[in-house]
N, C-alpha and C. Protein backbone atom coordinates (compact mmCIF):
# COMPACT_ATOMS: atom_id res chain seq x y z
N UNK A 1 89.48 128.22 112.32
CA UNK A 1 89.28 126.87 111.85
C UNK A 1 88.96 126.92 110.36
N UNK A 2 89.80 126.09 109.38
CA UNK A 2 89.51 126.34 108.16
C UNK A 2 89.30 124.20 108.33
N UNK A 3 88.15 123.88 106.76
CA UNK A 3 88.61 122.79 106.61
C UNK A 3 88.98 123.06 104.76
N UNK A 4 89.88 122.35 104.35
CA UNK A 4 90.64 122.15 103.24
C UNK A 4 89.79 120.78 102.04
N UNK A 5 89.45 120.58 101.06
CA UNK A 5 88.92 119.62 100.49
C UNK A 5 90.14 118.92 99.66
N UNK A 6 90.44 117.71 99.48
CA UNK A 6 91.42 116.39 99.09
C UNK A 6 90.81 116.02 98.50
N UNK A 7 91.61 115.16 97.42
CA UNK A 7 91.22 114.27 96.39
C UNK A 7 90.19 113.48 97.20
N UNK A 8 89.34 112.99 96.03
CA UNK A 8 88.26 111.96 96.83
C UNK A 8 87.17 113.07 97.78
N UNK A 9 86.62 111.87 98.63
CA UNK A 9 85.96 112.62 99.94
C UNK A 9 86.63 113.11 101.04
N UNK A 10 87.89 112.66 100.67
CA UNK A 10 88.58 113.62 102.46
C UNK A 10 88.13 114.75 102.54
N UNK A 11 88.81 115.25 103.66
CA UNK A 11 88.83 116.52 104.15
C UNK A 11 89.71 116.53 104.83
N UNK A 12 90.59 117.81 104.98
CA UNK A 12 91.35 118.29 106.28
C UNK A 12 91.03 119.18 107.35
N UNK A 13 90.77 119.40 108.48
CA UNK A 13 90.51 120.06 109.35
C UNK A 13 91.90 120.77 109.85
N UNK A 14 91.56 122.43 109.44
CA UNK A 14 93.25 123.10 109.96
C UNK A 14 92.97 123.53 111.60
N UNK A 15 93.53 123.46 111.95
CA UNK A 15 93.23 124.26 113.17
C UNK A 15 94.39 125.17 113.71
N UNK A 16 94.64 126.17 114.49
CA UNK A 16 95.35 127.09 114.87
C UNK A 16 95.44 126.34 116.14
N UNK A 17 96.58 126.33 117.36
CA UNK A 17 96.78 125.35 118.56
C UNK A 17 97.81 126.66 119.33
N UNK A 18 97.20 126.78 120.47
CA UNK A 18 98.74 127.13 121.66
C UNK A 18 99.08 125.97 122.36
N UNK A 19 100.47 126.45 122.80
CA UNK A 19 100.86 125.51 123.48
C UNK A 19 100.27 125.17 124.54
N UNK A 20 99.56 123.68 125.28
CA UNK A 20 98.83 123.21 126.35
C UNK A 20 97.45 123.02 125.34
N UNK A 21 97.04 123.55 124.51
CA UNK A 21 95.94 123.37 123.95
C UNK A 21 95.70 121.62 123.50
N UNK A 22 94.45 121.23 123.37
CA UNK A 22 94.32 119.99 122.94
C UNK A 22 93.46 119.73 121.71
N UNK A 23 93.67 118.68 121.32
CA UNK A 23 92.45 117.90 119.94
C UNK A 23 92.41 117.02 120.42
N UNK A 24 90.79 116.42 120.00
CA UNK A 24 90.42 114.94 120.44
C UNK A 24 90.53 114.13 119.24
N UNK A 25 90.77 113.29 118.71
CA UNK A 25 90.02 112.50 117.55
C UNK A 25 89.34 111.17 118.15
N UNK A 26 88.07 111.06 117.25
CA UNK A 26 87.24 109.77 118.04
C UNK A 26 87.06 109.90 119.80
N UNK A 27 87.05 110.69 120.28
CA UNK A 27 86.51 110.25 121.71
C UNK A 27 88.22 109.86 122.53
N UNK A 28 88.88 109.10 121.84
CA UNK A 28 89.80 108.35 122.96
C UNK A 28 91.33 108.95 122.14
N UNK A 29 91.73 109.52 121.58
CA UNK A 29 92.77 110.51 121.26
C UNK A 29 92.73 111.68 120.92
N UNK A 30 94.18 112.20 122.13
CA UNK A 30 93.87 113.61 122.40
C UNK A 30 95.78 113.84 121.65
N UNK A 31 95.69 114.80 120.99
CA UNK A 31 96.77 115.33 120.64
C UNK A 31 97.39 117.17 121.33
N UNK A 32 97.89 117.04 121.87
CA UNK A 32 98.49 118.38 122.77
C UNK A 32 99.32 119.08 121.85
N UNK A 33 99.49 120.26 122.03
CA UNK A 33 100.65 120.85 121.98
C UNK A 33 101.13 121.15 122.87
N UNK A 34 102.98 120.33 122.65
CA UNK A 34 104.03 120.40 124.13
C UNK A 34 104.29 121.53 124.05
N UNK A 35 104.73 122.67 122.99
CA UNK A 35 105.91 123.50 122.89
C UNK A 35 106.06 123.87 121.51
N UNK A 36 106.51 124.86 121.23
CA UNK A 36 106.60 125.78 119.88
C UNK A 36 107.73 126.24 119.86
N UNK A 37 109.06 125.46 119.04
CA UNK A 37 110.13 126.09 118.71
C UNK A 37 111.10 126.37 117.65
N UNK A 38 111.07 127.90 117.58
CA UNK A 38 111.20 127.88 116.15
C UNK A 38 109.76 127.63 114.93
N UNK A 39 110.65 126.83 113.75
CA UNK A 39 109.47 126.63 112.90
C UNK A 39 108.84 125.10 113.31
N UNK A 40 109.22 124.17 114.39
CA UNK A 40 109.34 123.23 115.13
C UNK A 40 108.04 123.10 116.19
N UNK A 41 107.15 122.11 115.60
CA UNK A 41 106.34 122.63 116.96
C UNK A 41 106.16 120.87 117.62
N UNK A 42 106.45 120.81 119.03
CA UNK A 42 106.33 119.68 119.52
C UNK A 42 105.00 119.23 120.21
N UNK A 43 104.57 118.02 119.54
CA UNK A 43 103.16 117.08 120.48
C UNK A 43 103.40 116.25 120.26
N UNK A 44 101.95 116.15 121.51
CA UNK A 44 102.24 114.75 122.20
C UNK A 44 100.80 114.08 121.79
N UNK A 45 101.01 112.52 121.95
CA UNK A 45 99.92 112.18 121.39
C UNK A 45 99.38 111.35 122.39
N UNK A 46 97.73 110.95 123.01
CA UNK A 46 97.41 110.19 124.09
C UNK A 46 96.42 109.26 123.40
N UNK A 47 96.57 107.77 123.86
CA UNK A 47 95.50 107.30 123.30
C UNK A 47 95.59 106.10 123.85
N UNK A 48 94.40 104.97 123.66
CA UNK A 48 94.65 103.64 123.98
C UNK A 48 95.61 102.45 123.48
N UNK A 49 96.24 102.14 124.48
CA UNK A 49 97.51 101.27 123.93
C UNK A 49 97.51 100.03 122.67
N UNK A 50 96.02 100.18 122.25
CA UNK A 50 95.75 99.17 121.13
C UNK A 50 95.52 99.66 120.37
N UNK A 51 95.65 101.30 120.08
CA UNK A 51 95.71 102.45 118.85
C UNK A 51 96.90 102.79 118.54
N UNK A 52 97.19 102.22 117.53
CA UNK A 52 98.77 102.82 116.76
C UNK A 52 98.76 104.34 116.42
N UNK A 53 99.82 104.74 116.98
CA UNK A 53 100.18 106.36 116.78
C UNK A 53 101.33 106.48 115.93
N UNK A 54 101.60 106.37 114.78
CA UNK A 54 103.20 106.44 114.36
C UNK A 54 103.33 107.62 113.45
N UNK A 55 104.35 108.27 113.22
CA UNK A 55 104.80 109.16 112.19
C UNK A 55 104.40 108.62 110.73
N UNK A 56 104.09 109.53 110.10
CA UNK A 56 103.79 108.76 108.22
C UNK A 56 104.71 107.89 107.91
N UNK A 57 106.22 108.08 107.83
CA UNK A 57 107.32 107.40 107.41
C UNK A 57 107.08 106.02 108.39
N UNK A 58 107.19 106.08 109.30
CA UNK A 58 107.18 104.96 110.02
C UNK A 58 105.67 103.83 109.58
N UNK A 59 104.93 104.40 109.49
CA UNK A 59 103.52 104.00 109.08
C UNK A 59 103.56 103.29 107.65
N UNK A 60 104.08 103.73 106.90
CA UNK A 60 104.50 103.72 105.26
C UNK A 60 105.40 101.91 105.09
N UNK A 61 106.27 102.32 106.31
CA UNK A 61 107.34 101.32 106.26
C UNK A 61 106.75 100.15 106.91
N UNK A 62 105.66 100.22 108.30
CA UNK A 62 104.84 99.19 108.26
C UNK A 62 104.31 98.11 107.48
N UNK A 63 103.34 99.29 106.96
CA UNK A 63 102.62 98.48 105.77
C UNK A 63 103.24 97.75 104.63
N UNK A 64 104.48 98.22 104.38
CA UNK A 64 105.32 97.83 102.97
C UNK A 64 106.08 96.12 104.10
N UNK A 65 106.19 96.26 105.07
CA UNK A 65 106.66 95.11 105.71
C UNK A 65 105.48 94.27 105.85
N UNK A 66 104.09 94.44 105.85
CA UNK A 66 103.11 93.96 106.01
C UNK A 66 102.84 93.23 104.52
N UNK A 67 102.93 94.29 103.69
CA UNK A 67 102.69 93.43 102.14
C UNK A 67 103.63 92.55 101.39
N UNK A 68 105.22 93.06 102.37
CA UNK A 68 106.17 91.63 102.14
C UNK A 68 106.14 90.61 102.57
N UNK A 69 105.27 90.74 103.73
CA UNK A 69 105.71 89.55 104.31
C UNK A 69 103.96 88.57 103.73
N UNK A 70 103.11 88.94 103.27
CA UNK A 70 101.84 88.11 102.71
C UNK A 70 102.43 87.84 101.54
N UNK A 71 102.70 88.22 100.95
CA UNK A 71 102.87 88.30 99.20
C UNK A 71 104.67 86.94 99.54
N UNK A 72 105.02 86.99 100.36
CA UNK A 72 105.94 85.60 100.50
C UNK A 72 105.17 84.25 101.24
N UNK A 73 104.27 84.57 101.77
CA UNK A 73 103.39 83.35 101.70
C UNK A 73 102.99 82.34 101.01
């Protein structure tokens, strides 16, 4: 377990994972690892259906639809 220091106060937490292994974040999301292939590693993500889980890109493109659509108000 290494943690990494970011601009600001972040932090990153690295962690090393086998496959079946889990992370919690907050109590109510758990992130798995499905499978390791290649340089490819697949998870899965569990959480409550009123917690958004999305990829960065997808997340990115949210918000930019979120600030188009106020800023045309």
């Amino acid at each position: 377990m290494e943690v990494w220091n970011l601009p600001g106060d972040a932090k990153m937490l690295v962690l090393s994972r086998r496959v079946g292994e889990q992370t919690v974040i907050a109590e109510d999301v758990r992130v798995v690892v499905l499978a390791i292939e290649g340089n490819r590693v697949k998870l899965g993500f569990e959480g409550p259906r009123d917690v958004g889980i999305h990829r960065a890109e997808v997340h990115t493109r949210i918000l930019q639809e979120i600030k188009t659509s106020v800023s045309s108000e």
